[in-house]
C-alpha atoms as a PDB file:
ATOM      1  CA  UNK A   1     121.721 156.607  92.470  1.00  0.00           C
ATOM      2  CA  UNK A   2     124.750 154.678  90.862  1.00  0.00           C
ATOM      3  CA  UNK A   3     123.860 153.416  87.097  1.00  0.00           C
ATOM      4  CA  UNK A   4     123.796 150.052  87.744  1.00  0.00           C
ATOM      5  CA  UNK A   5     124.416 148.059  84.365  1.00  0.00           C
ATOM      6  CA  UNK A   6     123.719 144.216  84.304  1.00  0.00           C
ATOM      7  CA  UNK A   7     127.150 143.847  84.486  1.00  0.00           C
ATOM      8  CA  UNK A   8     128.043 145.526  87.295  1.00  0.00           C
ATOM      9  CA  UNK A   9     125.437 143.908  89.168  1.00  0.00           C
ATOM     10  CA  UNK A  10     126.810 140.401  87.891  1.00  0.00           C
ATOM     11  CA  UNK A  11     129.843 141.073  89.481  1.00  0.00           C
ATOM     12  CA  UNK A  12     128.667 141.704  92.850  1.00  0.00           C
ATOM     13  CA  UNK A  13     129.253 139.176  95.639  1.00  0.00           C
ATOM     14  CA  UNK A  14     126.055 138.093  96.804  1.00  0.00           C
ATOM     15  CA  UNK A  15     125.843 139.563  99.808  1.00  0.00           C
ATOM     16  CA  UNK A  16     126.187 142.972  98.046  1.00  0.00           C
ATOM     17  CA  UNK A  17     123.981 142.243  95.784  1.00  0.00           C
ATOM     18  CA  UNK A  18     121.354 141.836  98.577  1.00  0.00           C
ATOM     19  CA  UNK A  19     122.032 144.924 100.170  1.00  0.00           C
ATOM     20  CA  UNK A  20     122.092 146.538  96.376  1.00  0.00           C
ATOM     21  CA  UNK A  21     118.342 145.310  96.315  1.00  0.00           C
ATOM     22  CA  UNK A  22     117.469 146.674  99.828  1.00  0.00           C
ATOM     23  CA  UNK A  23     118.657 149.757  98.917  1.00  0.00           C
ATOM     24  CA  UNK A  24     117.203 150.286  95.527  1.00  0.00           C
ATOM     25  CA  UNK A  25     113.681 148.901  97.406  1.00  0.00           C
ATOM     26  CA  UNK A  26     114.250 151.423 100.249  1.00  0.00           C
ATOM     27  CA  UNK A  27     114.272 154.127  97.044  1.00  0.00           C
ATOM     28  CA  UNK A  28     112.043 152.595  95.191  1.00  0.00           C
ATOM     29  CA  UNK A  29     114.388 152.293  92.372  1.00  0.00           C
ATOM     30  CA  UNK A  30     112.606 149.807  90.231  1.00  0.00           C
ATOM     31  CA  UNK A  31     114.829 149.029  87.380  1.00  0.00           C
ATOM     32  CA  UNK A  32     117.355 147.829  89.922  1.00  0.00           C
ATOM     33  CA  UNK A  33     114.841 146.420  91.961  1.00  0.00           C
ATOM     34  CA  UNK A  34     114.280 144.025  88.491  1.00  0.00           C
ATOM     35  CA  UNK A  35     117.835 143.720  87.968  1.00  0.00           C
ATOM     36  CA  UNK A  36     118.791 142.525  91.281  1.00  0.00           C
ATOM     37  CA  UNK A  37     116.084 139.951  91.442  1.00  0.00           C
ATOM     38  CA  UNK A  38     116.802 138.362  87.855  1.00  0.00           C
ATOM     39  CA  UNK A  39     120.334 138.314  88.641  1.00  0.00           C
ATOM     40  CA  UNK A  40     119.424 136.281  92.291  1.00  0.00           C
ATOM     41  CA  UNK A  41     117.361 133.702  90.020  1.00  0.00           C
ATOM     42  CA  UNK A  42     120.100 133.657  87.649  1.00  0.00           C
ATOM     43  CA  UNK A  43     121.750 132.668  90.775  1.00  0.00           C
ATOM     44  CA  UNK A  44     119.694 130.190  92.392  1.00  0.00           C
ATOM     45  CA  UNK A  45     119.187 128.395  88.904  1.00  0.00           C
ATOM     46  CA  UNK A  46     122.810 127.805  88.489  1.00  0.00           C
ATOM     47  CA  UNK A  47     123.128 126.312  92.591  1.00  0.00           C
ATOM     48  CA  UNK A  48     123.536 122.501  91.688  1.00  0.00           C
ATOM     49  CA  UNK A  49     120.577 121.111  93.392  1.00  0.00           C
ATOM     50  CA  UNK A  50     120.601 118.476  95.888  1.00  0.00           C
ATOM     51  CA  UNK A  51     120.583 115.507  94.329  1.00  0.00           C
ATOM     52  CA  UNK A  52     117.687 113.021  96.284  1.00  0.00           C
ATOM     53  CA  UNK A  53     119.509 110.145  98.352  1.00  0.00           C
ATOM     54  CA  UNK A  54     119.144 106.873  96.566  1.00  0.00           C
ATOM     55  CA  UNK A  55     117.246 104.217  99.013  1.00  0.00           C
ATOM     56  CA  UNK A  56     120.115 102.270 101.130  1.00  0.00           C
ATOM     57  CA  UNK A  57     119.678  98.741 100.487  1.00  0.00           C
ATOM     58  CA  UNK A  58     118.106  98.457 103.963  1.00  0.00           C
ATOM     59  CA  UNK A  59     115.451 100.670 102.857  1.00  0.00           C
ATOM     60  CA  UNK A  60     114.929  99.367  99.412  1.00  0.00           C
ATOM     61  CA  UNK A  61     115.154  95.938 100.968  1.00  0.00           C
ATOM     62  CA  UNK A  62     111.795  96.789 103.542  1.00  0.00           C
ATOM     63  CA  UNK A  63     110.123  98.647 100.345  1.00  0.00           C
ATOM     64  CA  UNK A  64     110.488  95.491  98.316  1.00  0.00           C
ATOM     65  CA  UNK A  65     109.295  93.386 101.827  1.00  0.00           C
ATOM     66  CA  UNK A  66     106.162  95.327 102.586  1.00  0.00           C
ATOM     67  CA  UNK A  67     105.115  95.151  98.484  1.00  0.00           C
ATOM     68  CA  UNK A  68     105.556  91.462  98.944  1.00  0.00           C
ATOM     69  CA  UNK A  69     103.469  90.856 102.215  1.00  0.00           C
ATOM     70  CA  UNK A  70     101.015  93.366 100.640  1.00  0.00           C
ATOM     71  CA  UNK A  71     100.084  91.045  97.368  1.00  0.00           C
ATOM     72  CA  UNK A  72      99.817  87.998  99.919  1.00  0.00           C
ATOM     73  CA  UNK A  73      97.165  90.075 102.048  1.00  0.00           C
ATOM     74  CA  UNK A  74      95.314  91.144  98.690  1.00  0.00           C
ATOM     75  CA  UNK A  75      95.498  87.720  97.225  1.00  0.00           C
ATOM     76  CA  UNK A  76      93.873  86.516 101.056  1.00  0.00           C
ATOM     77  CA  UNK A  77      91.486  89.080 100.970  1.00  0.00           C
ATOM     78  CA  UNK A  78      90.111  87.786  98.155  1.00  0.00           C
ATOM     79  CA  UNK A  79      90.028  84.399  99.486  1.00  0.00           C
ATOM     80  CA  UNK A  80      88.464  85.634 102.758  1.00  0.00           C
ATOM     81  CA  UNK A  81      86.085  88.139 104.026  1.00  0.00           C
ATOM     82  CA  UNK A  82      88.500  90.073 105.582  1.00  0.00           C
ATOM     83  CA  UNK A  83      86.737  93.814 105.602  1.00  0.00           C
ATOM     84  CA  UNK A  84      86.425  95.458 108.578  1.00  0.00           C
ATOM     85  CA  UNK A  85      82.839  95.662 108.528  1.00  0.00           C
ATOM     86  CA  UNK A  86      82.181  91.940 108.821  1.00  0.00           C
ATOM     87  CA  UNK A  87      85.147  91.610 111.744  1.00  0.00           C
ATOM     88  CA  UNK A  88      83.188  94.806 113.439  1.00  0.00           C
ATOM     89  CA  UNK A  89      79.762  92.453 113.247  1.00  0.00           C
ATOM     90  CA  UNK A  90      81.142  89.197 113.973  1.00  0.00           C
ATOM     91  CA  UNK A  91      83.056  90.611 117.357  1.00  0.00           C
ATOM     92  CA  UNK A  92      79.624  92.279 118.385  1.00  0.00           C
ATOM     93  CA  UNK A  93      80.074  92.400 122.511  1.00  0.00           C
ATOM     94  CA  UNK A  94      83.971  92.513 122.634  1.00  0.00           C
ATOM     95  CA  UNK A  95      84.704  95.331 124.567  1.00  0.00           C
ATOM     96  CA  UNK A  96      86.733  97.691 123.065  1.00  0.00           C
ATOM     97  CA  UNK A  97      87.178  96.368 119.793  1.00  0.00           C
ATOM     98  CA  UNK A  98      89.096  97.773 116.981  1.00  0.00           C
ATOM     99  CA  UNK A  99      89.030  96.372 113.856  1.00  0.00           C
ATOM    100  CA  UNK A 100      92.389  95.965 112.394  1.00  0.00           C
ATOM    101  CA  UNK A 101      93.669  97.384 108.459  1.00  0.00           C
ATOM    102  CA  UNK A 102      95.083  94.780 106.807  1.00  0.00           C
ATOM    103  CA  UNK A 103      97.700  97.062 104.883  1.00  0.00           C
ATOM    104  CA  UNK A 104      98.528 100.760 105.392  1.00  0.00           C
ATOM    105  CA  UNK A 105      97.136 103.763 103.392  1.00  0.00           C
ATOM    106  CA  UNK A 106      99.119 103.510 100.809  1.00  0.00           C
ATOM    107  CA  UNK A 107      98.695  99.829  99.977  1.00  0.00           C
ATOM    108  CA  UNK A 108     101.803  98.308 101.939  1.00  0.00           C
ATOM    109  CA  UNK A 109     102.570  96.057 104.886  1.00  0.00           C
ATOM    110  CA  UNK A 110     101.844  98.223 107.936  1.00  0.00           C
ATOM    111  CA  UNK A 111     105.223 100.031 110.289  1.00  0.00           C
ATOM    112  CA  UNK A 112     105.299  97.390 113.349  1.00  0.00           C
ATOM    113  CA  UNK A 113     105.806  99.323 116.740  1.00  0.00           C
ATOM    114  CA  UNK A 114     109.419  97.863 117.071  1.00  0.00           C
ATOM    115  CA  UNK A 115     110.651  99.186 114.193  1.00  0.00           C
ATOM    116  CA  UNK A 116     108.837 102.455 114.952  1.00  0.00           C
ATOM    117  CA  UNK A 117     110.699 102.880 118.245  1.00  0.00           C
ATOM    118  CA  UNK A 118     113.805 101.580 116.799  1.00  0.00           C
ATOM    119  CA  UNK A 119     113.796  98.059 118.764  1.00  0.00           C
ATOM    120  CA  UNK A 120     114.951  96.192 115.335  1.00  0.00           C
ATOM    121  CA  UNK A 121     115.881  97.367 111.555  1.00  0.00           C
ATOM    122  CA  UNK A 122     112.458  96.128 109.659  1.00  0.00           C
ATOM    123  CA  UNK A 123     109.190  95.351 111.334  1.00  0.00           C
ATOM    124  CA  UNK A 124     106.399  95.476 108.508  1.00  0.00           C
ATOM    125  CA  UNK A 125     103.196  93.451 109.051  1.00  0.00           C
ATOM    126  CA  UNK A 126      99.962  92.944 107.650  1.00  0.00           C
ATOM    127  CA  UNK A 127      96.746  91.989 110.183  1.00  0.00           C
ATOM    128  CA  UNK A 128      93.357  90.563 110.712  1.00  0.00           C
ATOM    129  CA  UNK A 129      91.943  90.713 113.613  1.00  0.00           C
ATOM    130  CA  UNK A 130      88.004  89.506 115.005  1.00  0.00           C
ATOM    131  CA  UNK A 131      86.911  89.081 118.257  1.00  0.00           C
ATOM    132  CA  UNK A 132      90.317  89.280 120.836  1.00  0.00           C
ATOM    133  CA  UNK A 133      92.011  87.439 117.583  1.00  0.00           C
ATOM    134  CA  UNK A 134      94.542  88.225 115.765  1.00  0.00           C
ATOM    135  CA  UNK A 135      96.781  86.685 113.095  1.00  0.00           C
ATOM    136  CA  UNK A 136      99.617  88.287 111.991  1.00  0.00           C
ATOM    137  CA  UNK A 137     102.418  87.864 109.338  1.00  0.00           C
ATOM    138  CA  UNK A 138     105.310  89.977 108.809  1.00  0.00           C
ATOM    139  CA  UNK A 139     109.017  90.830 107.947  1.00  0.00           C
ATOM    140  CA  UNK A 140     111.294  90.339 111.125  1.00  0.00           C
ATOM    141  CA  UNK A 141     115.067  92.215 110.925  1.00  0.00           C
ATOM    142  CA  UNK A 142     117.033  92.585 114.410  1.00  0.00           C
ATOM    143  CA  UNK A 143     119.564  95.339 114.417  1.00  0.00           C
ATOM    144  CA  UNK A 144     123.145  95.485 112.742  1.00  0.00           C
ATOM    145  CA  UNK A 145     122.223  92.181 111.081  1.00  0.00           C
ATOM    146  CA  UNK A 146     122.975  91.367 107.512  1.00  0.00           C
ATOM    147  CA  UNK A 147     119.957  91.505 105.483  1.00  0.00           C
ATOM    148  CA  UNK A 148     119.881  87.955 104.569  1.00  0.00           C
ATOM    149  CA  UNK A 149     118.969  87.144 108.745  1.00  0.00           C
ATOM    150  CA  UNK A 150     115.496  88.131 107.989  1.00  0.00           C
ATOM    151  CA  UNK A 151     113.076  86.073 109.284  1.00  0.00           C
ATOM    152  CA  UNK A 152     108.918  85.475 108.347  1.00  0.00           C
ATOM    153  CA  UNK A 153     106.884  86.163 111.691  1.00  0.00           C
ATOM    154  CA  UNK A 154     103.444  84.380 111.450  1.00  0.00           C
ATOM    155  CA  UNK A 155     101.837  84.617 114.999  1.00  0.00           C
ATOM    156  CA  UNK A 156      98.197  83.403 115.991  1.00  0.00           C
ATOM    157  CA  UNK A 157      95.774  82.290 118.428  1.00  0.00           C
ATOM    158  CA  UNK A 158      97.972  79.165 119.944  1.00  0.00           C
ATOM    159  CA  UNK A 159      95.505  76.499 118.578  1.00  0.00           C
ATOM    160  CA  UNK A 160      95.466  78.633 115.372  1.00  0.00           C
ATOM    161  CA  UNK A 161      99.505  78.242 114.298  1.00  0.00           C
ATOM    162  CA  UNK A 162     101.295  74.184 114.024  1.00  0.00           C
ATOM    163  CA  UNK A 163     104.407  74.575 115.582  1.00  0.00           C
ATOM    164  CA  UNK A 164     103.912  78.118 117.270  1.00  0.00           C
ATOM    165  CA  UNK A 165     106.438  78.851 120.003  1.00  0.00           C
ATOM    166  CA  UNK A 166     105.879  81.771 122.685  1.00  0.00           C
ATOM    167  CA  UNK A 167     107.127  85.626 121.701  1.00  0.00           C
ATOM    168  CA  UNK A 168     109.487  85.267 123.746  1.00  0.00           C
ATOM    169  CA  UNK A 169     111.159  82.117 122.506  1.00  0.00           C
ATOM    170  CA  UNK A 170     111.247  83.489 118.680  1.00  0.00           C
ATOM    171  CA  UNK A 171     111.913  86.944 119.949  1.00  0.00           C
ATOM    172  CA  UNK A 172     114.250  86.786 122.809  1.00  0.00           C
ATOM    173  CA  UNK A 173     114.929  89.906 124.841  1.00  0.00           C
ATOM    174  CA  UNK A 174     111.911  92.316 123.130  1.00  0.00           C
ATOM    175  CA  UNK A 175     109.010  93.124 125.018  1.00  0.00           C
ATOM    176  CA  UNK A 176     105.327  92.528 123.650  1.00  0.00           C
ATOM    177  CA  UNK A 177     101.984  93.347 124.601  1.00  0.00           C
ATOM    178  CA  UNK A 178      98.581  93.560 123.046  1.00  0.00           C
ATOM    179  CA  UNK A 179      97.221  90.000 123.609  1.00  0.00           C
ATOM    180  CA  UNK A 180     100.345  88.380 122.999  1.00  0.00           C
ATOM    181  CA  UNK A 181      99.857  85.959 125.797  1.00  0.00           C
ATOM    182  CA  UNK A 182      97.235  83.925 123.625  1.00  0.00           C
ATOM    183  CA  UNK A 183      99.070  83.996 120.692  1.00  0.00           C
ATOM    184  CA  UNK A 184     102.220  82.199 119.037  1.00  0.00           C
ATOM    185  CA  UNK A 185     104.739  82.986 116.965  1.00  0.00           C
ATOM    186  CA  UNK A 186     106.487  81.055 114.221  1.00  0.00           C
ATOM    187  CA  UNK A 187     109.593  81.978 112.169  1.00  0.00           C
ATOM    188  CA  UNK A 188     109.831  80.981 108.488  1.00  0.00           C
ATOM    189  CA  UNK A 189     113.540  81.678 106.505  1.00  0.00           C
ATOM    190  CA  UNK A 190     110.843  82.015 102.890  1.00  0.00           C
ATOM    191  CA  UNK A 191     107.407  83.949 102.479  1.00  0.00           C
ATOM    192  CA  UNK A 192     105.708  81.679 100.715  1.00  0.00           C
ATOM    193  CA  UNK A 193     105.870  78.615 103.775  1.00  0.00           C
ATOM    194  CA  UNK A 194     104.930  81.630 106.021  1.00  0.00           C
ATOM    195  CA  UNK A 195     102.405  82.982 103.791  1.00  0.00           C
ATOM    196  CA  UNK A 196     101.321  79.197 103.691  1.00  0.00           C
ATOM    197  CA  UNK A 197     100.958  79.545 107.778  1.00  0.00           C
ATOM    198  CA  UNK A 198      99.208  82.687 107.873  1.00  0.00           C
ATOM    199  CA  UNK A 199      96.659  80.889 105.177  1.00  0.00           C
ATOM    200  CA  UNK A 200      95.711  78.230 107.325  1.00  0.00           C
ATOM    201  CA  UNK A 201      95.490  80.536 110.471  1.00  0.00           C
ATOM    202  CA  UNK A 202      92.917  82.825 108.580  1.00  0.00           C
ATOM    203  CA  UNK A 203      91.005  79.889 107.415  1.00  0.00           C
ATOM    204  CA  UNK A 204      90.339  79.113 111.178  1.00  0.00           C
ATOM    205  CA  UNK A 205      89.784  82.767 112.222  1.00  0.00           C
ATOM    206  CA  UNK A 206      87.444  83.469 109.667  1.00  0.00           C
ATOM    207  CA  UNK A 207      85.532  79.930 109.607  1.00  0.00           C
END
């Protein structure tokens, strides 16, 4: 076989220098074997790596959101029972009950099922539910709108909400289901009159 010196095999293109190391494993040449595969990391340490995308400000913007709805469900849950246990035995006899998370796994405002299926831009939402109940408040973002549309969706059991409109009324033109018959729906332009709302609706749900 050739003598191969480090050089040489620096100098290869590196698609010879992969059939250099097929060969020399075919003939069990292990010096070159060694050679060929410290020259490949010498390689692959000198690729510039991919640098990580930095958050578009639509993303950083519904990061930011769902940490802010998230400290107004902790600071509730303090204020109220709000564990599932207690909404499991106070909705004894509902059929099909499913107690709802307040936040996600990993702390945040829950992914709403618009945003999911790519109705709007940002639907993140945080939840209690007990009995056929629920109150809701989230982060609202249509589309293609600036970020500084975004609305603050509280939505409860009609007699639950003052000044609750119907779903459709706040949000023309997208479908909803899941009990959304009882409930209304009010929009807020700051999070602390929403989280205000969604205060007062838990105090009734949970009384």
């Amino acid at each position: 076989m050739v003598d191969w010196s480090d050089d040489r095999i620096a100098a290869l293109s590196d698609q010879d220098l992969k059939n250099l190391l097929v060969n020399a494993e075919r003939k069990s040449a292990a010096d070159v074997i060694a050679q060929c595969k410290a020259e490949m990391e010498k390689r692959d340490a000198a690729k510039p790596r991919k640098a990580s995308k930095p958050r578009t400000e639509l993303k950083e913007f519904e990061h930011d959101m769902s940490a802010q709805l998230a400290a107004v469900g902790k600071e509730m849950a303090e204020k109220y029972d709000l564990s599932e246990e207690t909404a499991k035995a106070k909705s004894a006899g509902v059929k099909g009950f499913r107690s709802h998370k307040l936040l996600d796994a990993k702390g945040y405002a829950k992914l709403g099922g618009h945003q999911r299926d790519g109705t709007v831009a940002v639907d993140r939402y945080i939840s209690y539910r007990r009995g056929n109940d629920i109150v809701t408040l989230g982060v609202w973002l249509l589309k293609d709108a600036p970020i500084e549309n975004h609305e603050f969706h509280v939505s409860a059991p009609a007699e639950m909400i003052e000044g609750g409109k119907t779903f459709s009324e706040v949000r023309p033109g997208i479908s909803e289901k899941d009990l959304q018959e009882t409930r209304h729906i009010r929009a807020f332009k700051d999070l602390p009159s929403a989280a205000a709302a969604f205060d007062a609706a838990l105090a009734k749900i949970t009384a």
